[in-house]
Structures are given as structure tokens and as C-alpha cells.
Protein backbone atom coordinates (compact mmCIF):
# COMPACT_ATOMS: atom_id res chain seq x y z
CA UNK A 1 -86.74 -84.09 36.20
CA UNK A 2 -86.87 -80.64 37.92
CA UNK A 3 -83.23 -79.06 38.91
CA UNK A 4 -82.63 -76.94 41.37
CA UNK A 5 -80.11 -74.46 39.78
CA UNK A 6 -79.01 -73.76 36.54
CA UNK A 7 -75.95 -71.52 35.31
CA UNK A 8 -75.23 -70.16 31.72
CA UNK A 9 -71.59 -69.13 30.44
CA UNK A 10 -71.59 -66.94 27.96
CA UNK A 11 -68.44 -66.76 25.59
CA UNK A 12 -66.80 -64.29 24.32
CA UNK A 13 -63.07 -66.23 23.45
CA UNK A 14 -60.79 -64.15 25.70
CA UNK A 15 -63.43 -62.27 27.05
CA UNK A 16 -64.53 -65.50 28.57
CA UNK A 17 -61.63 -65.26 31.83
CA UNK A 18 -64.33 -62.26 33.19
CA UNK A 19 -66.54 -65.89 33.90
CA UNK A 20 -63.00 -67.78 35.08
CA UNK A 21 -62.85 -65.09 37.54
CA UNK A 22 -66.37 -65.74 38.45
CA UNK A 23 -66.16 -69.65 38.68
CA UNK A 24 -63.54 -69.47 41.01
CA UNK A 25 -64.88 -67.40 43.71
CA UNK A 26 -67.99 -69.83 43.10
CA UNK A 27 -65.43 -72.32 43.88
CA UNK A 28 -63.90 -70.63 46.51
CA UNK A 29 -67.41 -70.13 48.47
CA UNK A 30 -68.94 -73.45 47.58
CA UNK A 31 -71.86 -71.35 45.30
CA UNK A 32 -72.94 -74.43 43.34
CA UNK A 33 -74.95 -75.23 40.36
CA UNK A 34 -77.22 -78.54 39.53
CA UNK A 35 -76.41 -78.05 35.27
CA UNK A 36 -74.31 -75.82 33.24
CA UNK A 37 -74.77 -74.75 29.88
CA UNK A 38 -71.06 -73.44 28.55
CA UNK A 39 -71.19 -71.97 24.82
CA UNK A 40 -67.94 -71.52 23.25
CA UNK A 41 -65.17 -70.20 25.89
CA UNK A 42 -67.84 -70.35 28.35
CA UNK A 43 -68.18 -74.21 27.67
CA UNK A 44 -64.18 -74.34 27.23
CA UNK A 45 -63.13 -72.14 30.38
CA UNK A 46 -66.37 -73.37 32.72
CA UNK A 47 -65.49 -77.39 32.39
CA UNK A 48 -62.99 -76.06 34.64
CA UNK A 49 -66.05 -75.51 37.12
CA UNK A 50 -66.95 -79.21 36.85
CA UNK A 51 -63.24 -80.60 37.37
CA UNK A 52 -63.07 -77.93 40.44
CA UNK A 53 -60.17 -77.05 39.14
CA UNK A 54 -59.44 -73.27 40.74
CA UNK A 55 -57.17 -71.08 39.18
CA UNK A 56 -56.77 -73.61 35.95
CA UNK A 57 -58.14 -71.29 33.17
CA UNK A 58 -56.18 -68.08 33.55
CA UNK A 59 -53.03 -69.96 34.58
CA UNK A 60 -52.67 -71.47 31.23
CA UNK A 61 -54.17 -68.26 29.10
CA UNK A 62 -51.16 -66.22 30.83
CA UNK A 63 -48.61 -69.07 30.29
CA UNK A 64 -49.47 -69.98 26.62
CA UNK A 65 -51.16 -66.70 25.46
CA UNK A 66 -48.06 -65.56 23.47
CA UNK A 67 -47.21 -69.32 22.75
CA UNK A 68 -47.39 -69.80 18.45
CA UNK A 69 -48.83 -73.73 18.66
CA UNK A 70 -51.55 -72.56 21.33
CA UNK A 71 -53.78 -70.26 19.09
CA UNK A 72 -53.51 -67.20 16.76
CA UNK A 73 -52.71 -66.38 12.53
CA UNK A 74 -49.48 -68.89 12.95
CA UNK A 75 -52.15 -71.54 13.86
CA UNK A 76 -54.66 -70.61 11.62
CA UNK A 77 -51.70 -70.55 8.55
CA UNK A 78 -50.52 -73.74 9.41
CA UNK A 79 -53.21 -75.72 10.49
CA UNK A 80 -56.63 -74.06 9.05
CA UNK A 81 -57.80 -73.50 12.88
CA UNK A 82 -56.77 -70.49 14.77
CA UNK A 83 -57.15 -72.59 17.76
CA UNK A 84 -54.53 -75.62 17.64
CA UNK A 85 -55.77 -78.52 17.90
CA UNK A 86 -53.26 -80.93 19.00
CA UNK A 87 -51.43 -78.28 21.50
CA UNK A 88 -55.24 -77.08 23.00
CA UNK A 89 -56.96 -80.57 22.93
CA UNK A 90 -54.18 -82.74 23.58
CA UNK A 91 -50.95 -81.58 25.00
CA UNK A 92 -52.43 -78.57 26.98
CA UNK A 93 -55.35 -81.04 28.74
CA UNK A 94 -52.99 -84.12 28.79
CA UNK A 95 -49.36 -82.84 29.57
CA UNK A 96 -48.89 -79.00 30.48
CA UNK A 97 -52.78 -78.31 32.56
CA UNK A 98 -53.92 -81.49 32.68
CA UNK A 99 -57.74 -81.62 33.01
CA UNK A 100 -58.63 -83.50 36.25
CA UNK A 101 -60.54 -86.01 33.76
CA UNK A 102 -61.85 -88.02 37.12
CA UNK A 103 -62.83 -85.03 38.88
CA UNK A 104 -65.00 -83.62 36.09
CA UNK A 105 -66.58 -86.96 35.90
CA UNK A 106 -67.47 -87.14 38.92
CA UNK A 107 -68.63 -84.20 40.15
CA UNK A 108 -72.28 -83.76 40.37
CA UNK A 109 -73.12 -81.21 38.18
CA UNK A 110 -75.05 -81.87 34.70
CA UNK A 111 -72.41 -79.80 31.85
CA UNK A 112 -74.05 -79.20 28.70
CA UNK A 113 -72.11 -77.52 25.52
CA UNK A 114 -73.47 -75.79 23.52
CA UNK A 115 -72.76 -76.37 19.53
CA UNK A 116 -74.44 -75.38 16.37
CA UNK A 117 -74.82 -78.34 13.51
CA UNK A 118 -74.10 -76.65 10.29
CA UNK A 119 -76.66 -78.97 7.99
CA UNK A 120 -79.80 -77.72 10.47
CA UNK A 121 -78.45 -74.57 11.31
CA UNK A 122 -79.80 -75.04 15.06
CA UNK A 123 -77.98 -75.28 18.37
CA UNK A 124 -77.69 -78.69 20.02
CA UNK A 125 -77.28 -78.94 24.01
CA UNK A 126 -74.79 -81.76 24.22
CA UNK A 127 -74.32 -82.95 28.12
CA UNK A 128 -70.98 -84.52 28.47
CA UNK A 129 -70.13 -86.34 31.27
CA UNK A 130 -67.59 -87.82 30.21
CA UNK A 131 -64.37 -85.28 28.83
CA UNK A 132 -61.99 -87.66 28.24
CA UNK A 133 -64.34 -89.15 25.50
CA UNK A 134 -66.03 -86.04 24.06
CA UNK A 135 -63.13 -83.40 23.77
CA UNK A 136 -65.05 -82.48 20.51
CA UNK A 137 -67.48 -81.22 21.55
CA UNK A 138 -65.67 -78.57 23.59
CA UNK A 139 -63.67 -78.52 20.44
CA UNK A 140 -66.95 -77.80 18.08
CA UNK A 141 -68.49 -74.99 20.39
CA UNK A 142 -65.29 -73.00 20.35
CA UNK A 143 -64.68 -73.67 16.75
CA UNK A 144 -65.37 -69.83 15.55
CA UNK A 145 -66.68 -69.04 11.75
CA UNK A 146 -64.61 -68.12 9.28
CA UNK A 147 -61.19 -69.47 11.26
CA UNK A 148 -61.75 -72.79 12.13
CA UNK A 149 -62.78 -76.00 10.08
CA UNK A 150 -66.07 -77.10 11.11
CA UNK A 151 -65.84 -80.32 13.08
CA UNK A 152 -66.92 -83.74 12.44
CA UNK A 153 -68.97 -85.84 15.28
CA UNK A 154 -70.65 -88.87 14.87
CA UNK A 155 -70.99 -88.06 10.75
CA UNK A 156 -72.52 -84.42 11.87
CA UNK A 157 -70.58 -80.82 11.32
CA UNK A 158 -70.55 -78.72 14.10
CA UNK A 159 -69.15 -75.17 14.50
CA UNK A 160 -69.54 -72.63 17.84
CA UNK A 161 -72.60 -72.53 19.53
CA UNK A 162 -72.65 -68.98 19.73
CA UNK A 163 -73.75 -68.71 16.25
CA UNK A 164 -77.23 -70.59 16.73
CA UNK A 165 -77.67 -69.46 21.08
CA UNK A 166 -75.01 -67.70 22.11
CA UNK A 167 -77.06 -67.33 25.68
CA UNK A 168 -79.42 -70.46 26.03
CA UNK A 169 -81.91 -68.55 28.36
CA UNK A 170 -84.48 -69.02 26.42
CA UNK A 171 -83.53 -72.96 26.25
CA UNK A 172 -83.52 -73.08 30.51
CA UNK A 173 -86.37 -71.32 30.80
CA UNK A 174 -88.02 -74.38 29.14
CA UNK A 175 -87.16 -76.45 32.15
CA UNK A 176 -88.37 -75.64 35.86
CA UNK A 177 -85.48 -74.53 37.33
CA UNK A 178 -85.91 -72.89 41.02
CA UNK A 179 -83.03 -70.39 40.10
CA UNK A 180 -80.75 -69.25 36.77
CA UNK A 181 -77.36 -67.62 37.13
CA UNK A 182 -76.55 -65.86 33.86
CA UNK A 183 -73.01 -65.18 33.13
CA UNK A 184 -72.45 -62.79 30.60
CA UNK A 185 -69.18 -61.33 29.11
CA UNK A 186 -70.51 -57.94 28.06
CA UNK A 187 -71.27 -54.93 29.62
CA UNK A 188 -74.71 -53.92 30.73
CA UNK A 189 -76.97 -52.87 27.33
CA UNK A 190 -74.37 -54.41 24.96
CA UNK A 191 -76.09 -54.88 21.85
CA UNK A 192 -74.66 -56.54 18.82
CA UNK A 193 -75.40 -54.97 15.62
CA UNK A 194 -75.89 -56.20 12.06
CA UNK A 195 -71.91 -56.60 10.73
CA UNK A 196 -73.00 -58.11 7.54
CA UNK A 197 -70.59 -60.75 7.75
CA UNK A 198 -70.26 -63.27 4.42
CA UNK A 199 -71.30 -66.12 5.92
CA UNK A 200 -72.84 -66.73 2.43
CA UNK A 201 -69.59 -66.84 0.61
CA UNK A 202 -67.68 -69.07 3.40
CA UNK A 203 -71.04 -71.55 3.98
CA UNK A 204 -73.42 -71.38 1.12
CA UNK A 205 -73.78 -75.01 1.06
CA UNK A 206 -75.76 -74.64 4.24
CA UNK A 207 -78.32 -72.40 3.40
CA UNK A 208 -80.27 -73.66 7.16
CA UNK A 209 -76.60 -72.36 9.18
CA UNK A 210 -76.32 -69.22 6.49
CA UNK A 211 -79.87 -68.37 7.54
CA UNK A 212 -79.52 -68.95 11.35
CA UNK A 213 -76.30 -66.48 11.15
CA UNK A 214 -77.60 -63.71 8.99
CA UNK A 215 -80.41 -62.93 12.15
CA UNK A 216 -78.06 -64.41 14.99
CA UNK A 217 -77.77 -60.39 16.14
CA UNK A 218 -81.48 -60.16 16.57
CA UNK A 219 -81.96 -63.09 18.85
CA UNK A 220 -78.86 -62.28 21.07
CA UNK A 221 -80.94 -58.93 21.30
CA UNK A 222 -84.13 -60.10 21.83
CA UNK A 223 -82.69 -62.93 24.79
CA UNK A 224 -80.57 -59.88 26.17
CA UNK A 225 -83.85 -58.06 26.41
CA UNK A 226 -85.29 -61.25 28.10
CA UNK A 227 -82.79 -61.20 30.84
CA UNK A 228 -82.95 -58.30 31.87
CA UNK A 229 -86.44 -58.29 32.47
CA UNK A 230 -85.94 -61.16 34.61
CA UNK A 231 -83.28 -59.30 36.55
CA UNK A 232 -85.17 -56.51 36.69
CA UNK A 233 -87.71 -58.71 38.41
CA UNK A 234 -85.38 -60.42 40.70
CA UNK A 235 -85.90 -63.66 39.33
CA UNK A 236 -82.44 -64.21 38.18
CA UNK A 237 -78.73 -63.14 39.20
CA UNK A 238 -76.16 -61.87 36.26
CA UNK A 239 -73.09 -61.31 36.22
CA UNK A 240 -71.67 -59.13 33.51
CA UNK A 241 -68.12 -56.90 33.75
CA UNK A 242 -69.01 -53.39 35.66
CA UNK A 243 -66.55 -51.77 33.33
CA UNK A 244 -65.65 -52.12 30.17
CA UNK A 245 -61.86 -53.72 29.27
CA UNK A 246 -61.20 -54.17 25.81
CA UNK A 247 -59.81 -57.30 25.26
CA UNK A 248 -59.55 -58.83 21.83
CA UNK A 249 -61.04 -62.24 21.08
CA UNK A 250 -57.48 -63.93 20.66
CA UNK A 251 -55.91 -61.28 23.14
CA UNK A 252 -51.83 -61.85 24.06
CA UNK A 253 -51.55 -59.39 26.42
CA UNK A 254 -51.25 -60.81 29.19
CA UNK A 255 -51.84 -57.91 31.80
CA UNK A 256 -55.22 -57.69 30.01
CA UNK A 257 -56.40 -61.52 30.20
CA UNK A 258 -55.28 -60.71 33.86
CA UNK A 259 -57.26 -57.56 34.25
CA UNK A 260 -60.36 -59.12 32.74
CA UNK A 261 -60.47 -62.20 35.20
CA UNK A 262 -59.45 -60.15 38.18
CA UNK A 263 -62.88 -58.04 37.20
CA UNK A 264 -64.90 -61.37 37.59
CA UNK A 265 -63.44 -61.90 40.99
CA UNK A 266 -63.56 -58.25 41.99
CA UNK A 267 -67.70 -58.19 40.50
CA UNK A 268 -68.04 -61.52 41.97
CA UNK A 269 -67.03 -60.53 45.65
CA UNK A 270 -69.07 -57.48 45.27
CA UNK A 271 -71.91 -59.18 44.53
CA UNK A 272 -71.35 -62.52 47.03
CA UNK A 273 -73.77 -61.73 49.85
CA UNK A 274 -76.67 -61.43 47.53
CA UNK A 275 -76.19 -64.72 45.16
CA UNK A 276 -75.63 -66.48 48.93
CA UNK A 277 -79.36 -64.98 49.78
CA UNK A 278 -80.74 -65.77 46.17
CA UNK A 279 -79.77 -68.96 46.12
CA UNK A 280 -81.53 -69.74 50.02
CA UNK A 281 -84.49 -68.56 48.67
CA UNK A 282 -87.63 -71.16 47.05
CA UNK A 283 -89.45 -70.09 44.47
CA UNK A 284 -89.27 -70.55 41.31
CA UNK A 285 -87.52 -68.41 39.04
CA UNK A 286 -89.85 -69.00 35.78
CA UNK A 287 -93.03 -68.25 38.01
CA UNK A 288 -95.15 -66.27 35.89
């Protein structure tokens, strides 16, 4: 089946309110996408894209961020995840934000997350159309290494997809899309760099995940590399933040997590005229 439009949401934890910011001025000007691929925050802040839920994402960030049950080291002490489980996946979606479950469902857009098994090391593209019933997997591909338990699906362990594609490009550009909208959550020519990071020592009994981790920096550089060829080429759109706002991956400053989303609106706005034009135009965005 050929889709029209696709759109990729990088994550990035708090970094990931830049693409809130984004998603709602989408919203907001009825800029729509056929499938989403969310990895991580992207996957956990853009389902808020698919339950057209405006405004959702950074309400809840400001209201909880400094909240010890929602995430952060009391989490991580008490519970072994630094995100909590029961106040992010149940009370948050159920009680204080509730996800519009019905809206999400319904609402034609294909949502894939994005999670990374830990026995073969490789992402897996996981459409859920259904929230309600697969929470986990929103759970799994914001479920970073080293402070979070891996998660358990269906007899399979799953961690963040950002450790196996933390940008699927690469995976869309294997379908024929028309057009790609890239979200990213770094600056123009971030580059990650080899941290050396003992994934060895936390997940030596997958040798397939330790391996897909030790070279994860080289294939975020290499797909980086890939996109902005494309852009270059003006077969894509991106959005990445114009400036740079340091904002910590479990950030509870609150003017910050502000800051940060009102950049995606302010980039977003800037940039409105042209993704209206991009998206009127026919060919395909993989044409060689």
C-alpha cells in the first residue's frame, strides 16, 4: 500500500516538547500525516497527535515536572524506572490527562512506535491502533538504558527505540511515500559522539543489543547525513530547534520545558507557508 505522507518524531525525553510545539500548530492548521513513526518521547509526546489532543503534552510536563511519583532519582530508587509506571501509564492517561483513548483510535492516521527487542538487538516498528490495549509499547520505547527495567511484551524484552533507530528514515524510505516530515530534537549538524557507555556491564547477556549500542552513534550519524541530503534536495521538510536550549533529559524546570515547546511553535510558524506548499506538491519524495 503506498501512503501519501509520512512523519518521524525524534526523541530526545524532555527535549521531545520542541516536537509538542510542532504537533500542535500541525493541529492548529490541519497539516496532516497518513503514518507516524514516534521513537521514545517522540512516540510518547506525538500519540498526542493521533488523539488530537492540542496543548496535552506540555500541560502535564509543566504540571507534574517537579511531581516525585511522575519521573526522576525518587522514581528510579523506589521503583527501578526513572519513569513511574503506575503514575505515567495509569493515573496520568486515566485520571489527571486522560488520553482521549476513542479519539486516538479513531483517527486516521497509521502510529507506529518504535522499540528495540533486547534478544535481537534490532528495532521493531510496532503500529498501535489501539492505546488502551498496548500502553507498553509506548512504555518500552521510552524505557531508557541503564534507568529503566526492560519491558516484557508478548514473552519479548523491549527497551527504547532510540537505541536500535533513533530516526527511522532509513526505515520510510523503504516505503513509497509522496512526502517525509522529519522531526528532529537537535540542532542543525548535531552529531553524537562515541561516550563509551557500559552497556556491556548492564546487558552482557545480550551480546545482539550490546552490539547494536556500541555503533548506535555511527548510524544516527550516517541517517543524519542522509537527511540532510534529502533536505538539501528539497525532497523532505525538517524541523529541528533554530537555537540551541539546554534542557536536560528529565528537566524540572519548568520555564525551560516551556521555552523548548514555545521554540517548536515559534520554528513551526516560521516555517508554515512552506510545509503548506510542500505538502500540495506530487512527486515523490524517494524519486531517485
Amino acid at each position: 500500500m503506498t501512503h501519501k505522507t509520512a512523519l518521524i518524531l525524534e526523541g530526545g525525553a524532555m527535549r521531545g516538547l520542541y516536537s509538542a510545539g510542532v504537533l500542535d500548530i500541525f493541529m492548529k492548521n490541519n497539516i496532516n500525516a497518513d503514518v507516524v513513526y514516534g521513537v521514545s518521547a517522540g512516540a510518547l509526546f506525538g500519540l498526542n497527535y493521533k488523539s488530537r489532543q492540542i496543548g496535552r503534552a506540555l500541560r502535564y510536563n509543566l504540571k507534574y515536572a517537579n511531581e516525585k511519583n511522575y519521573m526522576g532519582l525518587y522514581s528510579l530508587i523506589t521503583t527501578g524506572n526513572i519513569m513511574n509506571k503506575d503514575f505515567c501509564f495509569q493515573k496520568l492517561v486515566y485520571e489527571l490527562d486522560k488520553l482521549d483513548f476513542e479519539t486516538y483510535k479513531n483517527y486516521p492516521v497509521d502510529f507506529y512506535a518504535v522499540v528495540t527487542n533486547l534478544q535481537t538487538g534490532k528495532p521493531e516498528y510496532i503500529k498501535i491502533d489501539d492505546a488502551q490495549k498496548d500502553m507498553e509499547y509506548f512504555r518500552a520505547s521510552g524505557s531508557m538504558p541503564f534507568v529503566s527495567k526492560p519491558v516484557e511484551i508478548n514473552g519479548n524484552l523491549y527497551l527504547d527505540g532510540a537505541m536500535s533507530d533513533a530516526v527511522p528514515f532509513k526505515k520510510v524510505l523503504e516505503t513509497n511515500f509522496e512526502k517525509i516530515i522529519v522531526i528532529l530534537t537537535r540542532p542543525l549538524d548535531y552529531r553524537k559522539k562515541d561516550l563509551h557507555l557500559p552497556y556491556k556491564l548492564f546487558y552482557g547477556k545480550y551480546p545482539n543489543l550490546v552490539e547494536t549500542a556500541k555503533n548506535y552513534y555511527k548510524e544516527y550519524n550516517s541517517t543524519m547525513d542522509l537527511i540532510e541530503k534529502y533536505e538539501q534536495e528539497n525532497k523532505i521538510i525538517v524541523f529541528r530547534p533554530s537555537k540551541l536550549i539546554k534542557v536536560k533529559r528529565i528537566e524540572k524546570d519548568t520555564n525551560k520545558l516551556q521555552r523548548i515547546y514555545d521554540l517548536g511553535v515559534s520554528d513551526c510558524m516560521d516555517k508554515l507557508d512552506k510545509i503548506k506548499e510542500y505538502l500540495k506538491e506530487s512527486y515523490p519524495c524517494n524519486e531517485k
